[in-house]
N, C-alpha and C. Protein backbone atom coordinates (compact mmCIF):
# COMPACT_ATOMS: atom_id res chain seq x y z
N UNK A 1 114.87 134.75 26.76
CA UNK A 1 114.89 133.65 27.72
C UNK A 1 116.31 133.14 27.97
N UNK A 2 116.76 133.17 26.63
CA UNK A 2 118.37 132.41 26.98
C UNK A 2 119.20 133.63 27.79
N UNK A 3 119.06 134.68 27.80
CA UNK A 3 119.56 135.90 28.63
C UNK A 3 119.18 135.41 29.79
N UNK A 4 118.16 135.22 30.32
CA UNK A 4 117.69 135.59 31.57
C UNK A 4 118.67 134.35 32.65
N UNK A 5 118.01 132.97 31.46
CA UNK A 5 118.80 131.76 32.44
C UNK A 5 120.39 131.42 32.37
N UNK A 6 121.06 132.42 31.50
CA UNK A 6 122.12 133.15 31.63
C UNK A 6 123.13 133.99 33.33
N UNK A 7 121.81 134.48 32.97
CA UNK A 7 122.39 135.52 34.15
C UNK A 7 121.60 134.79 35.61
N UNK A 8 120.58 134.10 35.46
CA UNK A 8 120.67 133.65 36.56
C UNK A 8 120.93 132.36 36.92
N UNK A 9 121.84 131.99 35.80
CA UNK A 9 123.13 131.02 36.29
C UNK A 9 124.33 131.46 36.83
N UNK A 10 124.55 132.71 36.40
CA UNK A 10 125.70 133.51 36.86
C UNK A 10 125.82 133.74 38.69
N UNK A 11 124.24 134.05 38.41
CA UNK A 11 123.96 134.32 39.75
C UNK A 11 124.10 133.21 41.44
N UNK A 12 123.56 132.25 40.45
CA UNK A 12 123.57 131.04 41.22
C UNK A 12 125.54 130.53 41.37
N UNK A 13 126.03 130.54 40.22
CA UNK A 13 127.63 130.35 40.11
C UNK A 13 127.84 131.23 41.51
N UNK A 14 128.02 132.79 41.34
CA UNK A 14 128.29 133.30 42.82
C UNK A 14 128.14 133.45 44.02
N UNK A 15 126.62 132.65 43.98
CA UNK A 15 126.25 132.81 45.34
C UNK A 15 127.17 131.38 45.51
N UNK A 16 126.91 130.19 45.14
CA UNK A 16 127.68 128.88 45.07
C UNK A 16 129.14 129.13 45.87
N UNK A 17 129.92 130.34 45.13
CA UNK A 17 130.88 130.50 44.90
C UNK A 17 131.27 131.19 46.52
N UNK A 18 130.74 132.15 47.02
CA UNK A 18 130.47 132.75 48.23
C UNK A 18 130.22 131.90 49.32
N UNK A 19 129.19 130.44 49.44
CA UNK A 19 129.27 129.76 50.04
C UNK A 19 130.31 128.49 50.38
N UNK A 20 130.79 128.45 48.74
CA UNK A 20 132.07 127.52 49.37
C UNK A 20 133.21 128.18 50.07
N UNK A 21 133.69 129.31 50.42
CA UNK A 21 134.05 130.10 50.55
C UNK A 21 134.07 130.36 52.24
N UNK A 22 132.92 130.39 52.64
CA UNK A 22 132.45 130.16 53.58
C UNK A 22 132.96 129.06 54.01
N UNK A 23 132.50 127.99 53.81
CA UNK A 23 132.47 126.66 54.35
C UNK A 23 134.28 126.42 54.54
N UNK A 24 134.94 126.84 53.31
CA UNK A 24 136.45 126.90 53.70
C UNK A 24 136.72 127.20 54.66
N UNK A 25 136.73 128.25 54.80
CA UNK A 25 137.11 129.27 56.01
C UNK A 25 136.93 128.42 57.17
N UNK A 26 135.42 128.05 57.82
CA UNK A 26 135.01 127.24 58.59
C UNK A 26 135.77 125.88 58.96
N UNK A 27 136.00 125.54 57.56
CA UNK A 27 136.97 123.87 57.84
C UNK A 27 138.56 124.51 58.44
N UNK A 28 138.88 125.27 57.45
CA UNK A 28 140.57 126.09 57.94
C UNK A 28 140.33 126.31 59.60
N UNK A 29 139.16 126.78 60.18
CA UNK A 29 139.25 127.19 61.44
C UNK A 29 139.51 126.31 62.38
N UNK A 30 138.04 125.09 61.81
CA UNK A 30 138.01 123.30 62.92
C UNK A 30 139.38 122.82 62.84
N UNK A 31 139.74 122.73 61.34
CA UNK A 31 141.26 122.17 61.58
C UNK A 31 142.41 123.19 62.25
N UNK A 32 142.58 124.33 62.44
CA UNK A 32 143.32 124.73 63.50
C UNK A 32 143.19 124.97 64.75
N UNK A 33 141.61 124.23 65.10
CA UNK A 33 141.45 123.86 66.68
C UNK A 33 141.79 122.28 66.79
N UNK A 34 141.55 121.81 65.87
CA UNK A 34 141.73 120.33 66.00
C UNK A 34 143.35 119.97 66.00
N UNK A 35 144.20 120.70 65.42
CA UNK A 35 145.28 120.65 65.38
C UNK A 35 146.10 121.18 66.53
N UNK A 36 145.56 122.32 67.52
CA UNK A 36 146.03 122.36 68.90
C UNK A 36 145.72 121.36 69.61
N UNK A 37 144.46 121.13 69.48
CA UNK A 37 143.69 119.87 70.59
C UNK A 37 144.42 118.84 70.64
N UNK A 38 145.13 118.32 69.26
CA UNK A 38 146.14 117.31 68.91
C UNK A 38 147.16 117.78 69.84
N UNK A 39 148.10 118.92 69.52
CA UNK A 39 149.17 118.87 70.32
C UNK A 39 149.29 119.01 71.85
N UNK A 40 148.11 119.44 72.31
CA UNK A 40 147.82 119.82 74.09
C UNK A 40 147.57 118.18 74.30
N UNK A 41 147.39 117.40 74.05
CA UNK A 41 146.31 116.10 74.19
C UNK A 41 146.53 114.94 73.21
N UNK A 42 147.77 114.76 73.27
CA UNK A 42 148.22 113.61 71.82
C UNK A 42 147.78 111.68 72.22
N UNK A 43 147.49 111.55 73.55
CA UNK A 43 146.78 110.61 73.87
C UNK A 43 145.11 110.14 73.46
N UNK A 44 144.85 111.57 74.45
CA UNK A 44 143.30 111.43 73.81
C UNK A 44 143.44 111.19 72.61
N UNK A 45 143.42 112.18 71.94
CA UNK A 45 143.39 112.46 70.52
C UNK A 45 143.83 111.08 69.84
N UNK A 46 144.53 110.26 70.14
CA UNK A 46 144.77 109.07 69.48
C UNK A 46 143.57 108.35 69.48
N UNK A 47 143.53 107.68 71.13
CA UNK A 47 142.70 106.89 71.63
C UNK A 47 141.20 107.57 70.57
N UNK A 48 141.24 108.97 70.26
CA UNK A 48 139.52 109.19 69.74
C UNK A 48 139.44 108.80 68.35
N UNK A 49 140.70 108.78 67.59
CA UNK A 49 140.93 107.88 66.34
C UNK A 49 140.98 106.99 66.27
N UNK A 50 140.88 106.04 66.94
CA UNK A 50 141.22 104.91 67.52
C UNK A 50 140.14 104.15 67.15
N UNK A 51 138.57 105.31 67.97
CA UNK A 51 137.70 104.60 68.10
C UNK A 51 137.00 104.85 67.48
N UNK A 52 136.69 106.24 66.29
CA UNK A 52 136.36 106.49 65.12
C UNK A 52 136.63 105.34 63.74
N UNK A 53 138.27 104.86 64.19
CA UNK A 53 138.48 104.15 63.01
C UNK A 53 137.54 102.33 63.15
N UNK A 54 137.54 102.15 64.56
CA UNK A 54 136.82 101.39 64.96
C UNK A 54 135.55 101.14 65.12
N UNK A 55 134.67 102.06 65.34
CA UNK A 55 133.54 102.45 64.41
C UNK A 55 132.73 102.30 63.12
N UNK A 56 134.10 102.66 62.42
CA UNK A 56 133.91 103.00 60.94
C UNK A 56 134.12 101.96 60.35
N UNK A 57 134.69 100.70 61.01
CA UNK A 57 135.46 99.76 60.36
C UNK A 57 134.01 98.20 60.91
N UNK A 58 133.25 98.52 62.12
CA UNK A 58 132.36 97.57 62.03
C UNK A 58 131.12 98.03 61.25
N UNK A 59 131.21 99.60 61.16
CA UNK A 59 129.80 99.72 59.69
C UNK A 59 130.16 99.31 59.09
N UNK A 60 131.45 99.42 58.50
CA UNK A 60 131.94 98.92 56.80
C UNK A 60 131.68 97.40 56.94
N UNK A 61 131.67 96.80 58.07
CA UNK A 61 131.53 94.82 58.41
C UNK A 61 130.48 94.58 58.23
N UNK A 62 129.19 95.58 59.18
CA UNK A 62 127.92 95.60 58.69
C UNK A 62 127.29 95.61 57.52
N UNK A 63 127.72 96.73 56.88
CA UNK A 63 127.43 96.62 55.43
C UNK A 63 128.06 95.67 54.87
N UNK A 64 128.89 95.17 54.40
CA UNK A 64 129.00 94.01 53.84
C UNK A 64 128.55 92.62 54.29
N UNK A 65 128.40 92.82 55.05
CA UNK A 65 127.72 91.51 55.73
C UNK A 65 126.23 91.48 54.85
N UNK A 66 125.50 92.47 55.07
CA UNK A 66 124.26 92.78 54.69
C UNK A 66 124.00 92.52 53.20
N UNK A 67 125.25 92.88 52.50
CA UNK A 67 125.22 92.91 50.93
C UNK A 67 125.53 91.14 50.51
N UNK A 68 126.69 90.83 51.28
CA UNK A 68 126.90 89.08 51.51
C UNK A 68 125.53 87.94 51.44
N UNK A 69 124.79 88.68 52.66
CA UNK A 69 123.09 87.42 52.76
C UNK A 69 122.14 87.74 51.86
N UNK A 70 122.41 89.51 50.66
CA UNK A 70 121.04 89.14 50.14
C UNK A 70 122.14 88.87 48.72
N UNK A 71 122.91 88.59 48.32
CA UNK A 71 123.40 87.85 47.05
C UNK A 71 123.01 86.26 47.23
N UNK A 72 123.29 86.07 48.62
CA UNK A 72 123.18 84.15 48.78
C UNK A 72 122.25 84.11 48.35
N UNK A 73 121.33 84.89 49.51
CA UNK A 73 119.55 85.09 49.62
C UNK A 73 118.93 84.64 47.73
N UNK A 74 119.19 85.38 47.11
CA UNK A 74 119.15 85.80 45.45
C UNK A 74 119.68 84.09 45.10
N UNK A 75 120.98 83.60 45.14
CA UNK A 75 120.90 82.57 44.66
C UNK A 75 120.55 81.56 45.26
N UNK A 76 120.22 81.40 46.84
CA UNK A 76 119.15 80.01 46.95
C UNK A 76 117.73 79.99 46.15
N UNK A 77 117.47 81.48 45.41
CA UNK A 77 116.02 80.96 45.06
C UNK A 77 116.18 80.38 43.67
């Protein structure tokens, strides 16, 4: 038994190993389209960070907001 889940940990390690692998490759690719797109288009490309960071920055308000009313919430009772 200890053989078996041995080797098919091994197994699982490489396939693991094959898919991150993959997924590299894939990110190396987006980021060297994203990195022309940047230089053809350095406006856009701002303005779209811009509004990503702006985005990202009223979830993060949301969520804390949310976490803020149920602590009160908790100590009015």
């Amino acid at each position: 038994m200890v053989k078996k889940a041995k080797k098919e940990g091994t197994d699982l390690e490489a396939a693991a190993l094959k898919e991150l692998g993959k997924m590299k490759a894939k990110m190396e690719n987006a980021s060297k389209k994203v990195e022309s797109y940047v230089k053809k288009n350095p406006e856009k490309a701002m303005l779209i960070s811009a509004g990503i960071a702006a985005a990202l920055a009223g979830a993060a308000a949301l969520v804390a907001s949310k976490k803020g009313k149920k602590k009160t919430a908790k100590k009015k009772k």
